[in-house]
Protein backbone atom coordinates (compact mmCIF):
# COMPACT_ATOMS: atom_id res chain seq x y z
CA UNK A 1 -7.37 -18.22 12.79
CA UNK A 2 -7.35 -17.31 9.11
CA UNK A 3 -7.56 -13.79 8.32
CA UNK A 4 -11.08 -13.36 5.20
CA UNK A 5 -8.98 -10.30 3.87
CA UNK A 6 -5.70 -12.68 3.16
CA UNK A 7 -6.65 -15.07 0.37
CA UNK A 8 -3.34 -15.80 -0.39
CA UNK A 9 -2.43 -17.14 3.02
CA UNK A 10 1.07 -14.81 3.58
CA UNK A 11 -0.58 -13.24 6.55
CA UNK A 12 -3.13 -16.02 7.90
CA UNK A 13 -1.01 -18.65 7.76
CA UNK A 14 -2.71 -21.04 4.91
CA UNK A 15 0.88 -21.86 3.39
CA UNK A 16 2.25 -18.24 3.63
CA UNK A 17 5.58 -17.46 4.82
CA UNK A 18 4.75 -14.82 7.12
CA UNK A 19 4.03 -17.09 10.38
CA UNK A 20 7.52 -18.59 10.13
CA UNK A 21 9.65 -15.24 10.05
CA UNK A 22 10.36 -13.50 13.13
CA UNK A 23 11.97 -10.07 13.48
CA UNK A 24 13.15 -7.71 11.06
CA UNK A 25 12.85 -10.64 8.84
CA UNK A 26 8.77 -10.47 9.34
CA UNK A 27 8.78 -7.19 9.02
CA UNK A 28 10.25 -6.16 5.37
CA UNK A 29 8.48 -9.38 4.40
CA UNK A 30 5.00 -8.07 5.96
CA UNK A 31 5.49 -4.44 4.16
CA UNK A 32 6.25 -5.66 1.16
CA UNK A 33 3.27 -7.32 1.60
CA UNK A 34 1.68 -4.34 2.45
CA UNK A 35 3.09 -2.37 -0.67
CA UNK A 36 1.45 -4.90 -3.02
CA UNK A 37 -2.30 -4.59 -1.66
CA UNK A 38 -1.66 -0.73 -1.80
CA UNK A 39 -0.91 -0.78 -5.10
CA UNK A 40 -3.39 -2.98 -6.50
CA UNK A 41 -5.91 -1.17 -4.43
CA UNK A 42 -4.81 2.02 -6.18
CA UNK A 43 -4.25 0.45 -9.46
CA UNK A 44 -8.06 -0.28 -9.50
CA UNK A 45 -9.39 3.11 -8.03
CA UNK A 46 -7.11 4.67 -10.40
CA UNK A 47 -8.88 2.34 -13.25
CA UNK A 48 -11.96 3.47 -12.27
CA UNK A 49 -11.63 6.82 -12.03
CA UNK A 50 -9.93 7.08 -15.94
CA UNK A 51 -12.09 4.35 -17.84
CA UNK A 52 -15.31 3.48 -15.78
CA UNK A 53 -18.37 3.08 -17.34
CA UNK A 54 -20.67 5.11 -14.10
CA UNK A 55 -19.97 8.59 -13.90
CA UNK A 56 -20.57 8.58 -10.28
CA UNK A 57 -18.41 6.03 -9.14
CA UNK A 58 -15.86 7.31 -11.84
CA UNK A 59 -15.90 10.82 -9.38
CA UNK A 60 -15.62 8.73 -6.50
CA UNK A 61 -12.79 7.08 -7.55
CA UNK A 62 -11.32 9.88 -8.74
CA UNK A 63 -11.70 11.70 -5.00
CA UNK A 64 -10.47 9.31 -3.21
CA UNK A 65 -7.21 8.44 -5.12
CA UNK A 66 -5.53 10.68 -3.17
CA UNK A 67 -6.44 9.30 -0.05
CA UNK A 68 -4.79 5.81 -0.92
CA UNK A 69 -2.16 7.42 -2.51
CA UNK A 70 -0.79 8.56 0.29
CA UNK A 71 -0.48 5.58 2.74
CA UNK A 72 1.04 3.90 -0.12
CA UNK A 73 4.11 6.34 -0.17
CA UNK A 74 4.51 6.31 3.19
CA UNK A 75 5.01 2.04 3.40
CA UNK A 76 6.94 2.29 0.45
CA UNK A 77 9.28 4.53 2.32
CA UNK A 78 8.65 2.35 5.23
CA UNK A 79 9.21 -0.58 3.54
CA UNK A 80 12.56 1.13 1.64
CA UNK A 81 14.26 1.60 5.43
CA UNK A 82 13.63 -2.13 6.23
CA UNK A 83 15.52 -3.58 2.93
């Protein structure tokens, strides 16, 4: 079954690399993974809440930066112990 929140298949299995690795091998692969969405996800908050055009969504942003901030340093370090 494909995964709607993998559109580039390394999870779901559409011609990622994910379904063939097994092990420790999956896992750094998988957290890496993991890192990138993070960081575009905060890239993009962190967009918003410095140059968006809606005031409200530019304090909403701003709020809950921290909030994704956080789970990204902890797979980062995660992800640093699995290299």
């Amino acid at each position: 079954m494909d995964s709607p929140d993998c559109p580039n298949g390394a999870v779901s299995g559409r011609g990622g690399i994910l379904p063939e690795l097994r092990g420790a091998e999956f896992d750094a692969a998988y957290l890496q993974y993991i890192v990138k969405e993070h960081e575009e996800a905060v890239d993009d908050f962190a967009d918003e809440a410095k140059e968006g055009h809606s005031p409200q969504l530019k304090a909403y942003a701003a709020k809950i930066l921290p909030t994704l901030q956080e789970p990204l340093q902890l797979t980062r370090d995660l992800s640093a112990k699995c290299q």
